[in-house]
N, C-alpha and C. Protein backbone atom coordinates (compact mmCIF):
# COMPACT_ATOMS: atom_id res chain seq x y z
N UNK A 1 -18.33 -13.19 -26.69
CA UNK A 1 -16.98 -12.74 -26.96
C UNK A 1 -16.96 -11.21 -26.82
N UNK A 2 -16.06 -11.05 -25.94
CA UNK A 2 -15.77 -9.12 -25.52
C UNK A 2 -14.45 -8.89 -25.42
N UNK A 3 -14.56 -7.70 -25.86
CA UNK A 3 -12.44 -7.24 -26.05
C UNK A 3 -12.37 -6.86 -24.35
N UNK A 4 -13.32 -6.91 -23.25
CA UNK A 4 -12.82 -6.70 -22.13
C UNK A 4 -11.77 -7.81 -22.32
N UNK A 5 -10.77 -7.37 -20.64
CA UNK A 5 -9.72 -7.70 -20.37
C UNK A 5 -10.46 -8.33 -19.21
N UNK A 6 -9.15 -9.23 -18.97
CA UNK A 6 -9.79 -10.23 -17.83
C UNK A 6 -9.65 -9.57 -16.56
N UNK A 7 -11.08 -9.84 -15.48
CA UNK A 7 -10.93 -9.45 -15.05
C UNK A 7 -9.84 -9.75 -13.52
N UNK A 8 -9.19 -11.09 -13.88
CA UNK A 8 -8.10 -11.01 -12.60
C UNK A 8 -6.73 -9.94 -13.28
N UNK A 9 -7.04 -9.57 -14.65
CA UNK A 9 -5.77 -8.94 -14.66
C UNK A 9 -5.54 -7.09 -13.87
N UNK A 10 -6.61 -7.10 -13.35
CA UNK A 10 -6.42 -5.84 -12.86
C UNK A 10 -5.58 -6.47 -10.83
N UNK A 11 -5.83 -7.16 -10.89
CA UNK A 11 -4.89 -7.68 -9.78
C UNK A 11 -3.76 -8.38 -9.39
N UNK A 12 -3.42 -9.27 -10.93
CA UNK A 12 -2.59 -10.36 -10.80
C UNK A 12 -1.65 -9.91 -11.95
N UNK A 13 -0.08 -9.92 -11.27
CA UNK A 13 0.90 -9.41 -12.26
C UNK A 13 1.18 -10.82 -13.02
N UNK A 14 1.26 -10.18 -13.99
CA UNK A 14 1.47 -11.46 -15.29
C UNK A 14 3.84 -11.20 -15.46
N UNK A 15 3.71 -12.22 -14.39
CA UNK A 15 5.23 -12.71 -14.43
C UNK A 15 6.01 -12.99 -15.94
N UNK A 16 5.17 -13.65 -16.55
CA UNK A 16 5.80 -14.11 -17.84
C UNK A 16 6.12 -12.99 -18.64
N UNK A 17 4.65 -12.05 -18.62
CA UNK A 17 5.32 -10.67 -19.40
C UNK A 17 6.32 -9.59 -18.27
N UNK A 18 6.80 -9.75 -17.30
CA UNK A 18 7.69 -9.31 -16.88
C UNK A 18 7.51 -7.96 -15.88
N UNK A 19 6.01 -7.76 -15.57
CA UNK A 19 5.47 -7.12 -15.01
C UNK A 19 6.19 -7.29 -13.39
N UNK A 20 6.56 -6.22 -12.62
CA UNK A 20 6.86 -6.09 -11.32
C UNK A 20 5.98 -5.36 -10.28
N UNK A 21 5.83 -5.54 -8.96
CA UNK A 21 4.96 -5.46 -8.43
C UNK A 21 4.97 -3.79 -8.24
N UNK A 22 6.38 -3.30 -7.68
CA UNK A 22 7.05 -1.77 -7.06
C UNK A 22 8.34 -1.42 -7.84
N UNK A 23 8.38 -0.49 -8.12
CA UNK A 23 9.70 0.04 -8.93
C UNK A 23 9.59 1.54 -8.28
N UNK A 24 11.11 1.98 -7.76
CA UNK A 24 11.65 3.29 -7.59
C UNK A 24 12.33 3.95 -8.06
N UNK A 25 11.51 5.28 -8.52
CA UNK A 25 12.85 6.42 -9.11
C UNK A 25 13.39 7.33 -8.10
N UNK A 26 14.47 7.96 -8.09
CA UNK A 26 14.64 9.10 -7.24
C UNK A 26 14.44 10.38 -8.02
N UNK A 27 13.90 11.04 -7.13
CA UNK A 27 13.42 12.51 -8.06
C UNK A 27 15.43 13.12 -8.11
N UNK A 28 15.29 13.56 -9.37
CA UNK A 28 16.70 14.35 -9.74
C UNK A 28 16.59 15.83 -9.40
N UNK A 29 15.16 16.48 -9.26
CA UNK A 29 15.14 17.91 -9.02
C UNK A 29 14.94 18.21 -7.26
N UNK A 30 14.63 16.98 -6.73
CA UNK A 30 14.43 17.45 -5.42
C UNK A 30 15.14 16.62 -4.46
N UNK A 31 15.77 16.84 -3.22
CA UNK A 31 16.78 15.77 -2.15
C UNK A 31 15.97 14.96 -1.79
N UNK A 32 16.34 13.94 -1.37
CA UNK A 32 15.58 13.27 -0.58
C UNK A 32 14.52 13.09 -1.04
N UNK A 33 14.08 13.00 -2.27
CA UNK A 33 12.47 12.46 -2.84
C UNK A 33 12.52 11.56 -3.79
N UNK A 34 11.65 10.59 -3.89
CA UNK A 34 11.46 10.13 -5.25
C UNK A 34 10.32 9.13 -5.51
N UNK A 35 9.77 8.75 -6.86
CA UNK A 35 8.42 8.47 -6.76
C UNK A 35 8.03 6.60 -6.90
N UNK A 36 7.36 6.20 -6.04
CA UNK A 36 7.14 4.45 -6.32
C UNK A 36 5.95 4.22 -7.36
N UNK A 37 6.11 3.90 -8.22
CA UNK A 37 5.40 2.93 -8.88
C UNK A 37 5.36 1.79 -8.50
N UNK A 38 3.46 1.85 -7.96
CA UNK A 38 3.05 0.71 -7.75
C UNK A 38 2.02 -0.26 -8.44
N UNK A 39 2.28 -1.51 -8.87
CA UNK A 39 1.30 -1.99 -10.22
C UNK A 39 0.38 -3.03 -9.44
N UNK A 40 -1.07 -2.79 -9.80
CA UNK A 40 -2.16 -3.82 -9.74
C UNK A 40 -2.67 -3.19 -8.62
N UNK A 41 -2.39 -1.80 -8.41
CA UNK A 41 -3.39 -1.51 -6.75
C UNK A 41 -4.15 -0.58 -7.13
N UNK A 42 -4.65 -0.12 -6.07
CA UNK A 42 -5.88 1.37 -6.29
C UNK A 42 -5.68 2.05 -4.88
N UNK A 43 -6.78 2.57 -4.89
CA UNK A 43 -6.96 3.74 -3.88
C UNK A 43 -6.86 3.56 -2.42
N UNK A 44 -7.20 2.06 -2.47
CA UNK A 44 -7.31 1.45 -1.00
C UNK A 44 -5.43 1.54 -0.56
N UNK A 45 -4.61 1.10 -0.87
CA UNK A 45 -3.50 0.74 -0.68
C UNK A 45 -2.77 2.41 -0.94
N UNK A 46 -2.83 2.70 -1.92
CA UNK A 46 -2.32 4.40 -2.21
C UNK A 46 -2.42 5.04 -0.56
N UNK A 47 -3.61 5.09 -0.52
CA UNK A 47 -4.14 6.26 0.86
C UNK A 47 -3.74 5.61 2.07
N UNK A 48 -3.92 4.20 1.98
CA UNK A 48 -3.16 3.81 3.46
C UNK A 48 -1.86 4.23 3.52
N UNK A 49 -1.03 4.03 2.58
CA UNK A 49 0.01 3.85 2.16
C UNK A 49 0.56 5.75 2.64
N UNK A 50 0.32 6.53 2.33
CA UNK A 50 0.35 7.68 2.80
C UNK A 50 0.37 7.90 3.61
N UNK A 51 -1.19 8.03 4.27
CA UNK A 51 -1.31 8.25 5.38
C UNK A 51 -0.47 7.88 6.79
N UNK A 52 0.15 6.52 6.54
CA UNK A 52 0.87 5.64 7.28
C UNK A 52 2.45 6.92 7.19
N UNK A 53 2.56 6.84 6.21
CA UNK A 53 3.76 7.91 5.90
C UNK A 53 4.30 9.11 6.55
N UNK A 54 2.71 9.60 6.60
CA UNK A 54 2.36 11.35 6.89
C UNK A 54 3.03 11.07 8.65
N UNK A 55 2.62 10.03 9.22
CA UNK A 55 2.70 9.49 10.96
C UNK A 55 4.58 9.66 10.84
N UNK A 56 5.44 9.56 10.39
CA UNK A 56 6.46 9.78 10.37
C UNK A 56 7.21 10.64 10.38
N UNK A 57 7.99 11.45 11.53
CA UNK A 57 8.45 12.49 11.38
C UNK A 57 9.24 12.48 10.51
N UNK A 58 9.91 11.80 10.09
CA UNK A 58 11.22 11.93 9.02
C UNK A 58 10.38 12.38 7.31
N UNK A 59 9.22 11.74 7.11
CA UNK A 59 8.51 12.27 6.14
C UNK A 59 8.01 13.71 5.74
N UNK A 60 8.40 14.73 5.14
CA UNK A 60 7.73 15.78 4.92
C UNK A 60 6.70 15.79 3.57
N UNK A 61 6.86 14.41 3.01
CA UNK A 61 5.47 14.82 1.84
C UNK A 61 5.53 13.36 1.67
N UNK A 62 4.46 13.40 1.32
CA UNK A 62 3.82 11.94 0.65
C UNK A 62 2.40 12.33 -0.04
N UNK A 63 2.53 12.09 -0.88
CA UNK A 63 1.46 12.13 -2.13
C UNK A 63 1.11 10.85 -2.97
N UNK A 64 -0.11 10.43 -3.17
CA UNK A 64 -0.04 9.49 -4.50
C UNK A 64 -1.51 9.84 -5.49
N UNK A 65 -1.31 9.47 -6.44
CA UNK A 65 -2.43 10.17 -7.51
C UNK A 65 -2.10 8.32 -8.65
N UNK A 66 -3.59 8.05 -9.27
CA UNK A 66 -4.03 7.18 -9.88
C UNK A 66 -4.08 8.26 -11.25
N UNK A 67 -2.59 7.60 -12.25
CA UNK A 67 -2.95 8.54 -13.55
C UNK A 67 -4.08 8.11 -14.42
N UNK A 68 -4.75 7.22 -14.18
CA UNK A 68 -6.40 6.98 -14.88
C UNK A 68 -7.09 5.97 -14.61
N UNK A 69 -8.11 6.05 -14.54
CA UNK A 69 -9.09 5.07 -13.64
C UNK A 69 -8.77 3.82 -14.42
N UNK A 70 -8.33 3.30 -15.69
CA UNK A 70 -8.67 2.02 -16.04
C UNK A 70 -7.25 1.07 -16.05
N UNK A 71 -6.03 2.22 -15.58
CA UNK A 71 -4.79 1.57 -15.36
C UNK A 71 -4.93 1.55 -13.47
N UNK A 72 -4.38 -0.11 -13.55
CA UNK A 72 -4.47 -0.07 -12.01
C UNK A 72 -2.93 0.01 -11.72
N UNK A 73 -2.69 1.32 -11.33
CA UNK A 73 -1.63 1.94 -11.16
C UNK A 73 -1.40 2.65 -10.02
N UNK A 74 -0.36 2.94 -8.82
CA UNK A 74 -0.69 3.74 -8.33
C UNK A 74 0.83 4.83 -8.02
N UNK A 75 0.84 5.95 -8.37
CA UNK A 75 2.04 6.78 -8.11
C UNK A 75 2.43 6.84 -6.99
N UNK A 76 3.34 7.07 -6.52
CA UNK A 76 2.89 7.27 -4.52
C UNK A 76 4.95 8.19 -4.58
N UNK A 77 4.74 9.34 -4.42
CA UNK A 77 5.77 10.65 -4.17
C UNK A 77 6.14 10.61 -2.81
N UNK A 78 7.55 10.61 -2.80
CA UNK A 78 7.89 10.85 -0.84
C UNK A 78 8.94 11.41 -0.82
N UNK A 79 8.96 12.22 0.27
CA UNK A 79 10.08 13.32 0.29
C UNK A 79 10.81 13.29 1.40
N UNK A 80 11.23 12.87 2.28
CA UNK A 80 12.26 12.63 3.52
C UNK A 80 12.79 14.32 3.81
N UNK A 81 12.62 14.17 5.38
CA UNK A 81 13.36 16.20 6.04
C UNK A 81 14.91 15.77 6.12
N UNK A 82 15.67 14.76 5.88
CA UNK A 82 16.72 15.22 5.71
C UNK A 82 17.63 13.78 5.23
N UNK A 83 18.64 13.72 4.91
CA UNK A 83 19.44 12.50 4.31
C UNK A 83 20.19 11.49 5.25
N UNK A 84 19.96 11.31 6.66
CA UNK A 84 19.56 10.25 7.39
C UNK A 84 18.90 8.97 6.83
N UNK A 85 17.39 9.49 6.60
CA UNK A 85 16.35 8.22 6.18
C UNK A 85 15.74 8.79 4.73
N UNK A 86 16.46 7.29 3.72
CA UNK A 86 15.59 7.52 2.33
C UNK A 86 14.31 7.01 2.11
N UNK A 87 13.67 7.32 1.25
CA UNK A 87 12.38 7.43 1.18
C UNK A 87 12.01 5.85 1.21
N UNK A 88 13.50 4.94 0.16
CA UNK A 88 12.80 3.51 0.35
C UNK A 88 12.72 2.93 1.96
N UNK A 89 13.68 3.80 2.40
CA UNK A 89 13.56 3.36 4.12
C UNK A 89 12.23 3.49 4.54
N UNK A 90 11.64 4.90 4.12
CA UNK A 90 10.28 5.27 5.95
C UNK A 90 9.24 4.16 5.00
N UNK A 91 9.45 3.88 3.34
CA UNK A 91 8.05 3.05 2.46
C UNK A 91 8.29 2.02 3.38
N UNK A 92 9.24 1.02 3.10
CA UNK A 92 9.73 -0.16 3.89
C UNK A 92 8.73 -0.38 5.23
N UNK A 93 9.40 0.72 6.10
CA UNK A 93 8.74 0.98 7.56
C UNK A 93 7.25 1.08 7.49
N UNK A 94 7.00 2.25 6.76
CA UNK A 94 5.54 2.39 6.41
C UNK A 94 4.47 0.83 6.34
N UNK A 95 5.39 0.07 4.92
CA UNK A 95 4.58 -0.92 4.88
C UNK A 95 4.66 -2.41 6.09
N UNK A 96 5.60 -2.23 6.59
CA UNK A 96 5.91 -3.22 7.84
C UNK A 96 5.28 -2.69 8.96
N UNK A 97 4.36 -1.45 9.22
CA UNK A 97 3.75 -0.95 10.54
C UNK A 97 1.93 -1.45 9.84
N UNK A 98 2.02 -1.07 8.62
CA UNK A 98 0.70 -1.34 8.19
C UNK A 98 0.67 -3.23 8.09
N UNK A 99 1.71 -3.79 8.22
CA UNK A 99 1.35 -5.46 8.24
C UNK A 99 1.17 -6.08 9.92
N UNK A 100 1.75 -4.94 10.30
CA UNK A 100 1.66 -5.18 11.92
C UNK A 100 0.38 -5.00 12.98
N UNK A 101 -0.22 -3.95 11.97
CA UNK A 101 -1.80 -3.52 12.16
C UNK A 101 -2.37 -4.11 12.23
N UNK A 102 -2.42 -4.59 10.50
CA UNK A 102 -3.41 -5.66 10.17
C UNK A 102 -3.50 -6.91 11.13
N UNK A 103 -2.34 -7.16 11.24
CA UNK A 103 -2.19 -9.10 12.15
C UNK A 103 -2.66 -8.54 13.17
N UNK A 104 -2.84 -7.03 13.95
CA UNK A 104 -3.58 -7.22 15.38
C UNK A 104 -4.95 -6.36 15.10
N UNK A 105 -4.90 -6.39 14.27
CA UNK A 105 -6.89 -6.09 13.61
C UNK A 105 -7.66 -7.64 13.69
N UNK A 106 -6.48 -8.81 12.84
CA UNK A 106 -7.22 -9.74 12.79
C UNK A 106 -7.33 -10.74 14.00
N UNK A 107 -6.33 -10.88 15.22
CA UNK A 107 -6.15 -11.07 15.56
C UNK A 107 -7.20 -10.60 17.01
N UNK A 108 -7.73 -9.74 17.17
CA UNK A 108 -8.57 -8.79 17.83
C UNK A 108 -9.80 -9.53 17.33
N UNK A 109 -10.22 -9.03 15.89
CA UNK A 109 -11.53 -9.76 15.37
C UNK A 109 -11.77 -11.01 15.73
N UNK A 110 -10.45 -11.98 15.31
CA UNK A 110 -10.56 -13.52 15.50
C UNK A 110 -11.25 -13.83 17.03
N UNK A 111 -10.60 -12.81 18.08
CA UNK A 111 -10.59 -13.35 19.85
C UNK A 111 -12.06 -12.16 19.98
N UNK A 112 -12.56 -11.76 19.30
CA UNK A 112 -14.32 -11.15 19.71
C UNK A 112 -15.01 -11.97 19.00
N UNK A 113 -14.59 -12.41 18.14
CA UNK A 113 -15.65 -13.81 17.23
C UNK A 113 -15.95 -15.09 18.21
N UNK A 114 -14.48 -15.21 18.73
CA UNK A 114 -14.82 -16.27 19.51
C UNK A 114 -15.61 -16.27 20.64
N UNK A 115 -15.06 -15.20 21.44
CA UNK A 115 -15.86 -14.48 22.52
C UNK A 115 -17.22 -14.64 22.62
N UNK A 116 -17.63 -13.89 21.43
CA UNK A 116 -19.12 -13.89 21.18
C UNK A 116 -19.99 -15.26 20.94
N UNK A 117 -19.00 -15.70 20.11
CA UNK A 117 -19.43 -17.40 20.04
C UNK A 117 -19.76 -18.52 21.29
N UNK A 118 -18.76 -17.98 21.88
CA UNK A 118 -18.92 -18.65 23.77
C UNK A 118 -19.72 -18.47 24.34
N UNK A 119 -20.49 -16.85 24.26
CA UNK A 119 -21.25 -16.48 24.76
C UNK A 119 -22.75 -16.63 24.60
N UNK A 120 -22.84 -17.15 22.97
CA UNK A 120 -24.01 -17.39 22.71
C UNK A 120 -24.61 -18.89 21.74
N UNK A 121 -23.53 -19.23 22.72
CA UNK A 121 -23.40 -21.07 21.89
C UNK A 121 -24.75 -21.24 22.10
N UNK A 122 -25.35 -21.63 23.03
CA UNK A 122 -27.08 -22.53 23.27
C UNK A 122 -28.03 -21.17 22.96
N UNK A 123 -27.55 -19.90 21.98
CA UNK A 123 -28.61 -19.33 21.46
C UNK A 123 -28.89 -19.85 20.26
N UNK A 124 -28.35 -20.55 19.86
CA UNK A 124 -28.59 -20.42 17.80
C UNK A 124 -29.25 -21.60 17.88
């Protein structure tokens, strides 16, 4: 018996207590900015998540910072160059170019697996 916490709860939002996955504020001191709270992720998803951002001309900042290692939390700040495209717009985009990746990452892997497999069927 240990007061740890379980460990799927650092990944799995607990619906019943009312936990949501993304929530947006708009910053009140600055145009065009405001910050996503994102729950159950880390560093992996933060930095893609940016970086993907930064590729956008309409983006002039994107930042995210983890306020402490044992909340899996992740801040993620975005600032849009002008009031055309809001920030939930280029995230949106952001995260629909990074799902588009992925399916031709796996999709790539899947057709060299096979490849290779063809190639060396009567070795194994």
């Amino acid at each position: 018996m240990t007061n740890a916490p379980e460990r799927s709860a650092c990944f799995l939002l607990d619906e019943d207590a009312g936990e949501v996955k993304i929530t947006y504020t708009p910053d009140t001191k600055v145009a065009n900015a405001g910050m996503f709270i994102i729950n159950k992720e880390d560093h992996t998803l933060g930095n893609l998540l940016r970086m993907q951002l930064l590729r956008n001309p309409e983006v002039r900042f994107s930042g995210y910072r983890i306020p402490h290692p044992l909340i899996h939390l992740v801040e993620l700040k975005v600032q849009t160059s002008s009031g055309n495209v809001s920030p939930v717009e280029v995230v949106s985009a952001a995260i629909e170019d990074l799902s588009n990746e992925s399916d031709h990452l796996e999709t790539a892997a899947r057709d060299a697996l096979d490849k290779w497999r063809r190639n060396n069927a009567g070795q194994m």
